[in-house]
PDB file of N, CA and C in Angstrom:
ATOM      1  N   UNK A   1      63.712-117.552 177.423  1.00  0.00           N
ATOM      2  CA  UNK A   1      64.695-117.588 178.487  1.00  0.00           C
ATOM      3  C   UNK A   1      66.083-117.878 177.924  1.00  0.00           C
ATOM      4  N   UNK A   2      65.812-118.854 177.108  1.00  0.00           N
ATOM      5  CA  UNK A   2      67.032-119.130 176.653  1.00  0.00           C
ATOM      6  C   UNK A   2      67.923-118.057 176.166  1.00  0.00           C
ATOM      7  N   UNK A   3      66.992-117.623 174.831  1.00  0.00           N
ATOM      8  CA  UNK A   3      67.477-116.060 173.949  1.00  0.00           C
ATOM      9  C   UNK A   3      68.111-114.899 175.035  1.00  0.00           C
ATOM     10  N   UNK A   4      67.865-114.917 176.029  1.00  0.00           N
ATOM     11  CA  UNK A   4      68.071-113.980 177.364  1.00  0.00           C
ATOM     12  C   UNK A   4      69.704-114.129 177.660  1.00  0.00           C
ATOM     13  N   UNK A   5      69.529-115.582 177.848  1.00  0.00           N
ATOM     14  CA  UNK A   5      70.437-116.383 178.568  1.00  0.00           C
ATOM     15  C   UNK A   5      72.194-115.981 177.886  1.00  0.00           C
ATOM     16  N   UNK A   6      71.047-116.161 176.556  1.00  0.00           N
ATOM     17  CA  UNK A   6      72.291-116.111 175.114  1.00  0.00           C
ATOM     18  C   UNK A   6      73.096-114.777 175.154  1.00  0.00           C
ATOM     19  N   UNK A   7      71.902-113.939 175.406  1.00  0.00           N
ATOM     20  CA  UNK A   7      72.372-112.310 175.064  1.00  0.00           C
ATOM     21  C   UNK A   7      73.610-112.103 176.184  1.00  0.00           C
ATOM     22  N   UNK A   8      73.177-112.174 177.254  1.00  0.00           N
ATOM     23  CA  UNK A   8      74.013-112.106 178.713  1.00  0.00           C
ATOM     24  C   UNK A   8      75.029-112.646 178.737  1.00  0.00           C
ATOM     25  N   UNK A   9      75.209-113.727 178.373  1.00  0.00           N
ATOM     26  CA  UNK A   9      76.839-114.377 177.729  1.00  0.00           C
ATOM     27  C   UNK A   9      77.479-113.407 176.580  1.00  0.00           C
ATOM     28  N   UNK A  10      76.918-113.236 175.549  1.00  0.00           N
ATOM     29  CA  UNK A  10      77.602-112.955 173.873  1.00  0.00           C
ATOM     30  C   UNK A  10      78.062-111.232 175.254  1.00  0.00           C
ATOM     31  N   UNK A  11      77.184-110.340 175.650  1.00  0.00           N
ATOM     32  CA  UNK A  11      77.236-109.353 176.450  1.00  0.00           C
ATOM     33  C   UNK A  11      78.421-109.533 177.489  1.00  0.00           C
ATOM     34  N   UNK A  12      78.859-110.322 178.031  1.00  0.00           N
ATOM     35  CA  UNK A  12      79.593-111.119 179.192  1.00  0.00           C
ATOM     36  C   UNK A  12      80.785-110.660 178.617  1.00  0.00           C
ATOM     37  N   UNK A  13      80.818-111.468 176.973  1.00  0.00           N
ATOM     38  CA  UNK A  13      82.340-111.807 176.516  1.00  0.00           C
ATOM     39  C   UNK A  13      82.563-110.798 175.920  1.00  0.00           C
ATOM     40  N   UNK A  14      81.708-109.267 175.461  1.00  0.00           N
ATOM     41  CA  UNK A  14      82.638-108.901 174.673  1.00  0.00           C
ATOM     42  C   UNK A  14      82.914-107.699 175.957  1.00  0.00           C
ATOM     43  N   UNK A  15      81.872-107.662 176.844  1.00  0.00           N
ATOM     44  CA  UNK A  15      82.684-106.920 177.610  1.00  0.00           C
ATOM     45  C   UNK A  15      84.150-107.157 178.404  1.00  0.00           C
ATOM     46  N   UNK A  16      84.439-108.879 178.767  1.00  0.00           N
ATOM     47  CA  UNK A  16      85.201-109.202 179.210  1.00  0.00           C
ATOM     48  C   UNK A  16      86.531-109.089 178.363  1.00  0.00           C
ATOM     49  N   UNK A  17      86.219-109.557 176.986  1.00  0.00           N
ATOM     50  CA  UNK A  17      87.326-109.497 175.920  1.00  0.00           C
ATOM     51  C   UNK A  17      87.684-107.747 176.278  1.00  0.00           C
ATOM     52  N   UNK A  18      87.290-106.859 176.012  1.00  0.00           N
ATOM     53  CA  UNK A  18      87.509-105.498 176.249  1.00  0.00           C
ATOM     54  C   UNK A  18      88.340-104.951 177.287  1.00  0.00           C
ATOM     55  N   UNK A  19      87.974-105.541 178.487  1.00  0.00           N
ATOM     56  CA  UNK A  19      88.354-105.293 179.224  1.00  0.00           C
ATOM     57  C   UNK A  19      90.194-105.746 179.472  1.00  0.00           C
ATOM     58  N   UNK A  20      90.399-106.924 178.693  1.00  0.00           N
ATOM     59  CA  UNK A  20      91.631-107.652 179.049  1.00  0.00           C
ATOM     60  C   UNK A  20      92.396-107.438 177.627  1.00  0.00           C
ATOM     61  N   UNK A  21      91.966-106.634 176.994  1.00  0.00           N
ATOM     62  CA  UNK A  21      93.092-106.491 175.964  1.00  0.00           C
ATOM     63  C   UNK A  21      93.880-105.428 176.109  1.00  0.00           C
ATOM     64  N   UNK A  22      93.323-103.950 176.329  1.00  0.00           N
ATOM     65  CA  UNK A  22      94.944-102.993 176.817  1.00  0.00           C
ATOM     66  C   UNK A  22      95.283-103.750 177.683  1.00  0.00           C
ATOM     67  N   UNK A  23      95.114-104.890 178.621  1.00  0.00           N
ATOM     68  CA  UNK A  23      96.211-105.152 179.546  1.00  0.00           C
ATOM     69  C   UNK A  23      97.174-106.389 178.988  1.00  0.00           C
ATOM     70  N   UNK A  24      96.558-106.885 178.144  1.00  0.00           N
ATOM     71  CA  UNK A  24      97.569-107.989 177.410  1.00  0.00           C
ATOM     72  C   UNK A  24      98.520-107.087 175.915  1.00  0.00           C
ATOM     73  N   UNK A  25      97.778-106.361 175.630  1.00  0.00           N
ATOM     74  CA  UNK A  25      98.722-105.346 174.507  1.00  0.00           C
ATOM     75  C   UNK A  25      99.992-104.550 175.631  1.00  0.00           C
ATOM     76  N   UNK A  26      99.670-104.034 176.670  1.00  0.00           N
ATOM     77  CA  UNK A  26     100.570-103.572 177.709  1.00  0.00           C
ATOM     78  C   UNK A  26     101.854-104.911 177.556  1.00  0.00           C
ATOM     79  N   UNK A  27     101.268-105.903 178.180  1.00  0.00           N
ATOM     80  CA  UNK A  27     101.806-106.682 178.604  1.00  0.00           C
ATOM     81  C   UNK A  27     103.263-107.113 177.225  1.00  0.00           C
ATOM     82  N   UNK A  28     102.411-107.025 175.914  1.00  0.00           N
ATOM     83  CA  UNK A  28     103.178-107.454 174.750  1.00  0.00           C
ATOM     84  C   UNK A  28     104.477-106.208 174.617  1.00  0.00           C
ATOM     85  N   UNK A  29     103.601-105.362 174.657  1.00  0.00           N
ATOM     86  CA  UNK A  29     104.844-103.322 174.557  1.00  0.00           C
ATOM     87  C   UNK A  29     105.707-103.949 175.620  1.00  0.00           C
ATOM     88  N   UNK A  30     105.440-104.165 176.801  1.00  0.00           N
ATOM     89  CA  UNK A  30     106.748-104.212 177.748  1.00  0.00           C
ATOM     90  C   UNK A  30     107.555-105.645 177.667  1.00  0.00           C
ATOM     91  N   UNK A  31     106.952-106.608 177.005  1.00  0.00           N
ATOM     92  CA  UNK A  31     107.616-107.084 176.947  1.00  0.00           C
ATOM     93  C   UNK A  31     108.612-107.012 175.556  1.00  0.00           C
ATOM     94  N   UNK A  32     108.699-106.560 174.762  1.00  0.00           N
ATOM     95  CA  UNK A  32     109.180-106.109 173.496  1.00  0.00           C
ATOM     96  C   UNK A  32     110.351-104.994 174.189  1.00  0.00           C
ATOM     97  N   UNK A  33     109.761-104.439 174.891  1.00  0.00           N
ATOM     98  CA  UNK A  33     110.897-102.578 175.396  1.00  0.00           C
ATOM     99  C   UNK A  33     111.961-103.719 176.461  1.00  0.00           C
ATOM    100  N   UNK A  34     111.658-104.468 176.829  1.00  0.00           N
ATOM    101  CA  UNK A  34     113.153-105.364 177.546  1.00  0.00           C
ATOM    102  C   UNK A  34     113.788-105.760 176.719  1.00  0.00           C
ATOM    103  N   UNK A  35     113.519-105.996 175.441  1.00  0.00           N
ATOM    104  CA  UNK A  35     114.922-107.235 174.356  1.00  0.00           C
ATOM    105  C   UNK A  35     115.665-105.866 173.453  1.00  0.00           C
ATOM    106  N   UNK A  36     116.610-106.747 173.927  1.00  0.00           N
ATOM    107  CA  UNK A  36     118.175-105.208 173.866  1.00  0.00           C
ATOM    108  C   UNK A  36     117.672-105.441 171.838  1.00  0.00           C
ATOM    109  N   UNK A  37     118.270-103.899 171.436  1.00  0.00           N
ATOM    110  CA  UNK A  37     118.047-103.330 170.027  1.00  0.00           C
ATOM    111  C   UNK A  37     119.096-103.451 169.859  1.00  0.00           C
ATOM    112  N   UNK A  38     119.604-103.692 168.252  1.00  0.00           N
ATOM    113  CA  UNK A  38     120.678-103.870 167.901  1.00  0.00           C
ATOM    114  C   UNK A  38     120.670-102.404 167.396  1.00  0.00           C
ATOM    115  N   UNK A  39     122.179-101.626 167.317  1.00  0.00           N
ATOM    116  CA  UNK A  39     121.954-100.518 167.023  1.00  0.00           C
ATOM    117  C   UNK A  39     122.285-100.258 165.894  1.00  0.00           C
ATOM    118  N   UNK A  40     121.800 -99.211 165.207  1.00  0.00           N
ATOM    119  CA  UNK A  40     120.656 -98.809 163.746  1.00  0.00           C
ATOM    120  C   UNK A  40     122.078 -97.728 163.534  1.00  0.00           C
ATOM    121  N   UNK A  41     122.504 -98.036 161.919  1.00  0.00           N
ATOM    122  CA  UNK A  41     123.602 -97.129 161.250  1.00  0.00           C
ATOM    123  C   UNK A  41     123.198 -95.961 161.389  1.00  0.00           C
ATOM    124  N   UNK A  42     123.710 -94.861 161.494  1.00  0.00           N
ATOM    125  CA  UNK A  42     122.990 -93.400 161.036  1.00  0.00           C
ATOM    126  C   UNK A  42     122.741 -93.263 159.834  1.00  0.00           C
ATOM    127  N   UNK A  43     121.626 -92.785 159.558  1.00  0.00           N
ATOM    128  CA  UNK A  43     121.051 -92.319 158.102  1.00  0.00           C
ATOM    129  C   UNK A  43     121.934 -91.152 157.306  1.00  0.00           C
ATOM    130  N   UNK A  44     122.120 -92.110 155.951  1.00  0.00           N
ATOM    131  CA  UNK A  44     122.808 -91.440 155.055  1.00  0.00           C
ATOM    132  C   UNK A  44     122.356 -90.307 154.692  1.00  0.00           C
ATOM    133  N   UNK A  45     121.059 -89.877 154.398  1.00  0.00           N
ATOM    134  CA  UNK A  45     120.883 -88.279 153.818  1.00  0.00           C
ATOM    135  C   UNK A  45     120.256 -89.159 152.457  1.00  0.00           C
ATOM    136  N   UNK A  46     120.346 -90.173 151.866  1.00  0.00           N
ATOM    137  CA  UNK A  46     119.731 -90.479 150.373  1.00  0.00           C
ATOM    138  C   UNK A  46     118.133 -91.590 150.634  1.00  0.00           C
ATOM    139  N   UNK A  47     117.982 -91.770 149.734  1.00  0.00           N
ATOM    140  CA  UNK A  47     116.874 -92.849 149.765  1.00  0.00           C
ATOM    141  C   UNK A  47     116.435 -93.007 148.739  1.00  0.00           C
ATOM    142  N   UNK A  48     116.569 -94.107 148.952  1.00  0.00           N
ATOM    143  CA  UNK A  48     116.244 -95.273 147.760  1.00  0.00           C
ATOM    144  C   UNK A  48     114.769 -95.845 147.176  1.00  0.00           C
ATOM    145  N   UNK A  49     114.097 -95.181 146.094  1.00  0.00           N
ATOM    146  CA  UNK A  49     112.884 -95.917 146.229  1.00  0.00           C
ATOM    147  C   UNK A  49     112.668 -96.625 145.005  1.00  0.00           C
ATOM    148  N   UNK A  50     112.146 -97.449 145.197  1.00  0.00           N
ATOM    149  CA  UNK A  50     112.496 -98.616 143.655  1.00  0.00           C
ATOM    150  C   UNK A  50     110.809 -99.033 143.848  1.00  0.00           C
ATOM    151  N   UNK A  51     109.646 -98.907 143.001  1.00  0.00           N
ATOM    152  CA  UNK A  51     108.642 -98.782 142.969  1.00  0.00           C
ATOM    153  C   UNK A  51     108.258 -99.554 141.598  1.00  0.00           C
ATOM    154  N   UNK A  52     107.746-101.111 141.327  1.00  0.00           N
ATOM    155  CA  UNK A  52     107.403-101.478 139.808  1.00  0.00           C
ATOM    156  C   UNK A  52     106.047-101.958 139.900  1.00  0.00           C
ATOM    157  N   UNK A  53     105.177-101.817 139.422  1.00  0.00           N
ATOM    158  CA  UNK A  53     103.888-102.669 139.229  1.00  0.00           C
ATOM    159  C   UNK A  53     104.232-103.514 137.753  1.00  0.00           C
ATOM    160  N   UNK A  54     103.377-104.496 138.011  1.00  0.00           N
ATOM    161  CA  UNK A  54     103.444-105.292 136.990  1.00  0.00           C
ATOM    162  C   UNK A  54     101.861-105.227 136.918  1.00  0.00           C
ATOM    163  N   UNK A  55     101.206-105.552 135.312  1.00  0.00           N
ATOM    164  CA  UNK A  55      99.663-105.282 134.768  1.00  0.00           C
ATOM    165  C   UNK A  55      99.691-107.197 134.008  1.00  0.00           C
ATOM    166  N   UNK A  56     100.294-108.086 134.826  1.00  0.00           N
ATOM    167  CA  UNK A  56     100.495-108.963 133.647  1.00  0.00           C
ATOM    168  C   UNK A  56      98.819-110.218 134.118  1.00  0.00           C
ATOM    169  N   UNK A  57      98.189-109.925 134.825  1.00  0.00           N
ATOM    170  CA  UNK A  57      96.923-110.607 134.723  1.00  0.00           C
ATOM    171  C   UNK A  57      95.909-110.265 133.810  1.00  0.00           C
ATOM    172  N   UNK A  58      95.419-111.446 134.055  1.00  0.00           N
ATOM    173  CA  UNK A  58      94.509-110.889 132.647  1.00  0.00           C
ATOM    174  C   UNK A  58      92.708-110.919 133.402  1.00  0.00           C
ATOM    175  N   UNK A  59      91.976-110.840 132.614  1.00  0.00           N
ATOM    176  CA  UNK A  59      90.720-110.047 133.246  1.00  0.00           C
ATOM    177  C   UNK A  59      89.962-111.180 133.945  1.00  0.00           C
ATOM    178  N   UNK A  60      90.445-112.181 133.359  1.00  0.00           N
ATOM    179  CA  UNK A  60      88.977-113.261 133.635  1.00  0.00           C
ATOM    180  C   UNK A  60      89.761-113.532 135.062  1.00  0.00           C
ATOM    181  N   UNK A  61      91.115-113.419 135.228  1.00  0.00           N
ATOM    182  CA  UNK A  61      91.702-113.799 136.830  1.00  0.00           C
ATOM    183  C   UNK A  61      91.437-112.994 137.835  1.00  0.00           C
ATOM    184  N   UNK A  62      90.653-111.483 137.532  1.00  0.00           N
ATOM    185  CA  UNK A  62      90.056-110.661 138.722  1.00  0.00           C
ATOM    186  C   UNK A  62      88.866-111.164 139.316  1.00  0.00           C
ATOM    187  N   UNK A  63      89.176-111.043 140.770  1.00  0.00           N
ATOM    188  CA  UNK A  63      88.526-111.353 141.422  1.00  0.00           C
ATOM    189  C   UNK A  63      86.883-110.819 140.975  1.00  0.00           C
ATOM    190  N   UNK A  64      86.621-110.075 141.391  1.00  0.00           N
ATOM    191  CA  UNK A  64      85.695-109.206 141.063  1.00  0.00           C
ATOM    192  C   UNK A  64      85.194-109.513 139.630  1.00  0.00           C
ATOM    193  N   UNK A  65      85.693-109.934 138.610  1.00  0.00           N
ATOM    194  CA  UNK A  65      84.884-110.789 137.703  1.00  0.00           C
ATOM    195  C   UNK A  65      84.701-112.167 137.812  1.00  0.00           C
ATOM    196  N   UNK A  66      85.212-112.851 138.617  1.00  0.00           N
ATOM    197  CA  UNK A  66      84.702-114.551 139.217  1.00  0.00           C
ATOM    198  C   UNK A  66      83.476-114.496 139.631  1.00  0.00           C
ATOM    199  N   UNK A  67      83.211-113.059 141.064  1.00  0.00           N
ATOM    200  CA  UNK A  67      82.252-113.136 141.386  1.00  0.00           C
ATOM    201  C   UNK A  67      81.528-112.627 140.716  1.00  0.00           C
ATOM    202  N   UNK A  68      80.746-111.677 139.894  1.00  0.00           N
ATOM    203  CA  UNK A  68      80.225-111.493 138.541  1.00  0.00           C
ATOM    204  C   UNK A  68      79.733-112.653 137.860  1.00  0.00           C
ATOM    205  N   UNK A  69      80.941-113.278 137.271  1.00  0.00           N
ATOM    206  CA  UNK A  69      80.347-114.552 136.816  1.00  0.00           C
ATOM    207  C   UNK A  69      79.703-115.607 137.764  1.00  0.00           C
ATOM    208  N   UNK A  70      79.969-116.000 138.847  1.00  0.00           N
ATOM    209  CA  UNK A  70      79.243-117.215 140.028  1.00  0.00           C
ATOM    210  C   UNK A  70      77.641-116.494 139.813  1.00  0.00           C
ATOM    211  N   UNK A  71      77.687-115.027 140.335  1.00  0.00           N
ATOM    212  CA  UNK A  71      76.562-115.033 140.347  1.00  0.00           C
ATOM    213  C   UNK A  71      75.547-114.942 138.896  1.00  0.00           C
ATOM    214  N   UNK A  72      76.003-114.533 137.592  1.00  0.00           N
ATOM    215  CA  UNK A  72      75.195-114.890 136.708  1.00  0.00           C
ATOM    216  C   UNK A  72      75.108-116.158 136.265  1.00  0.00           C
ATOM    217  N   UNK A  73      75.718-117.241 136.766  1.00  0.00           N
ATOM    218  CA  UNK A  73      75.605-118.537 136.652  1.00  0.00           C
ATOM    219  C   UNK A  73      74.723-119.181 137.406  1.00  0.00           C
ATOM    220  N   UNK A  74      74.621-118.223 138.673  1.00  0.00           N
ATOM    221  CA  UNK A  74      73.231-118.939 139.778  1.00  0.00           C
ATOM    222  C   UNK A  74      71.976-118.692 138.635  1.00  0.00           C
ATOM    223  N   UNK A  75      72.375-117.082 138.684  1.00  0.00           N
ATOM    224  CA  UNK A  75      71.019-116.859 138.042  1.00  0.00           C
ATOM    225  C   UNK A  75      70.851-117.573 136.970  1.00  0.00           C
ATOM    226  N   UNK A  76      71.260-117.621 136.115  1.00  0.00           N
ATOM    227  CA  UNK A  76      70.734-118.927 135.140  1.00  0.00           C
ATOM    228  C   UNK A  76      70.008-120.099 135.612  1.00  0.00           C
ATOM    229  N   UNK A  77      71.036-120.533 136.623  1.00  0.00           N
ATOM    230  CA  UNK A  77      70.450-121.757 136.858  1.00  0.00           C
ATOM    231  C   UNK A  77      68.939-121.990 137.710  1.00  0.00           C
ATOM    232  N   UNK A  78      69.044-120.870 138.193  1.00  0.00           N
ATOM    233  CA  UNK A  78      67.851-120.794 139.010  1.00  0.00           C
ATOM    234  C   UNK A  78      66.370-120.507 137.770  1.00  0.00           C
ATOM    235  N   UNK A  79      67.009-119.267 136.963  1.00  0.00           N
ATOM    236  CA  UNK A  79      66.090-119.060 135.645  1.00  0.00           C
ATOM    237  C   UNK A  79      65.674-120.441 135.183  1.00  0.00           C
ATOM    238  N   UNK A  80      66.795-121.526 134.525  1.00  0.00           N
ATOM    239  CA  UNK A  80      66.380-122.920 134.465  1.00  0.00           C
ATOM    240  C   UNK A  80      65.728-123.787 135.503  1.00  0.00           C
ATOM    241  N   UNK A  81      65.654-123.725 136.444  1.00  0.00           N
ATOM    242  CA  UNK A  81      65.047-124.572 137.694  1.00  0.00           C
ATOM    243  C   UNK A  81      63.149-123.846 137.235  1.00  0.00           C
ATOM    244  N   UNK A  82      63.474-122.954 137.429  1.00  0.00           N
ATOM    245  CA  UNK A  82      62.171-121.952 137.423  1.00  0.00           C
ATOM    246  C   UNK A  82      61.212-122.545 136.620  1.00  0.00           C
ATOM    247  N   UNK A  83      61.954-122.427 135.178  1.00  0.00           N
ATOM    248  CA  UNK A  83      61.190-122.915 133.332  1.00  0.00           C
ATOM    249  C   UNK A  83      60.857-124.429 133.697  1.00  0.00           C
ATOM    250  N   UNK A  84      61.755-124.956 134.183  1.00  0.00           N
ATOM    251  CA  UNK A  84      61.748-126.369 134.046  1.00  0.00           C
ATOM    252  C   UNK A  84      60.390-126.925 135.084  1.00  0.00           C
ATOM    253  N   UNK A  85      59.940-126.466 135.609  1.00  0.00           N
ATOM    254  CA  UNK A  85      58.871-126.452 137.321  1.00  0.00           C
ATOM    255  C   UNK A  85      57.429-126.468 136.030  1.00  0.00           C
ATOM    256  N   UNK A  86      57.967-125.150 135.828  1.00  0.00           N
ATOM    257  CA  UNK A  86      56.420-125.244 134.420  1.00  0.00           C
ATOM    258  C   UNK A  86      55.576-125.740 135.568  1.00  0.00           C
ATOM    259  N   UNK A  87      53.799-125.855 134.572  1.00  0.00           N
ATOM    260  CA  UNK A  87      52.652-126.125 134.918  1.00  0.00           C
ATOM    261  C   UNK A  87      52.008-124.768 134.778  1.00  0.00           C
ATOM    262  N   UNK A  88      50.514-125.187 134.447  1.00  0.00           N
ATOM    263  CA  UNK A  88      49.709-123.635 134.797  1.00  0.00           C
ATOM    264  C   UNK A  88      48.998-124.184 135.915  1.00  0.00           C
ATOM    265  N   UNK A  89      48.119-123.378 136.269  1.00  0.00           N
ATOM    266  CA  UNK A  89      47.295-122.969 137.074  1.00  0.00           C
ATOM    267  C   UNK A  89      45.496-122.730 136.529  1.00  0.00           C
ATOM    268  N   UNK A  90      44.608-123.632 137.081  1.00  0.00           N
ATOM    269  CA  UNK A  90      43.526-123.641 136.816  1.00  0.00           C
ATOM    270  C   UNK A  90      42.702-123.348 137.286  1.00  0.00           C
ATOM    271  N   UNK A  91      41.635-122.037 137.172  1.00  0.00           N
ATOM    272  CA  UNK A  91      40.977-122.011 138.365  1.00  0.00           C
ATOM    273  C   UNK A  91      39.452-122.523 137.361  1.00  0.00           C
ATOM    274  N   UNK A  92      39.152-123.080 138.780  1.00  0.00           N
ATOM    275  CA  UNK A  92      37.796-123.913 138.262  1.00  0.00           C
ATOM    276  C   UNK A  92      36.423-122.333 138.741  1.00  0.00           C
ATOM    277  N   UNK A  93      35.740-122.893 137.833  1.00  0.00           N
ATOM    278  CA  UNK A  93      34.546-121.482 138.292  1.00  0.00           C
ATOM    279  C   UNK A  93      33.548-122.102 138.909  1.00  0.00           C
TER     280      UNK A  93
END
């Protein structure tokens, strides 16, 4: 009953959320189209594009190798938890 109960709510809100957001996004557009624009130079005809990457990190600071490493560090440790448990198993006849 409960699990029921649950669904019918989580169901409730996202239909309700749905329902009230074009009218609060409305609400944000019109209120934005009332505040006076300051008015915009006419465009020169040129443009300017100034574009630099910089490469100055180094590898071990990518993300994507942290996580790489976290997880071969679980695994180790778990590999060690594992070894360390030891014992055999005896079956009696």
């Amino acid at each position: 009953m409960r699990f029921v109960l649950a669904c019918l709510a989580v169901f409730g809100l996202v239909l309700g959320s749905s329902a009230v957001a074009p009218v609060l996004a409305a609400h944000d557009y019109a209120m934005q189209a009332e505040q006076p624009q300051p008015p915009q130079p006419p465009p020169s005809g040129e443009i300017d594009v100034d574009i630099t990457t910089t490469t100055d990190a180094d590898w071990w600071a990518n993300p994507v190798w942290i996580g790489i490493g976290a997880v071969a560090l679980l695994l180790i440790v778990v590999l060690i938890v594992m070894a360390s448990r030891g014992g055999t198993t005896v079956i009696k006849e």
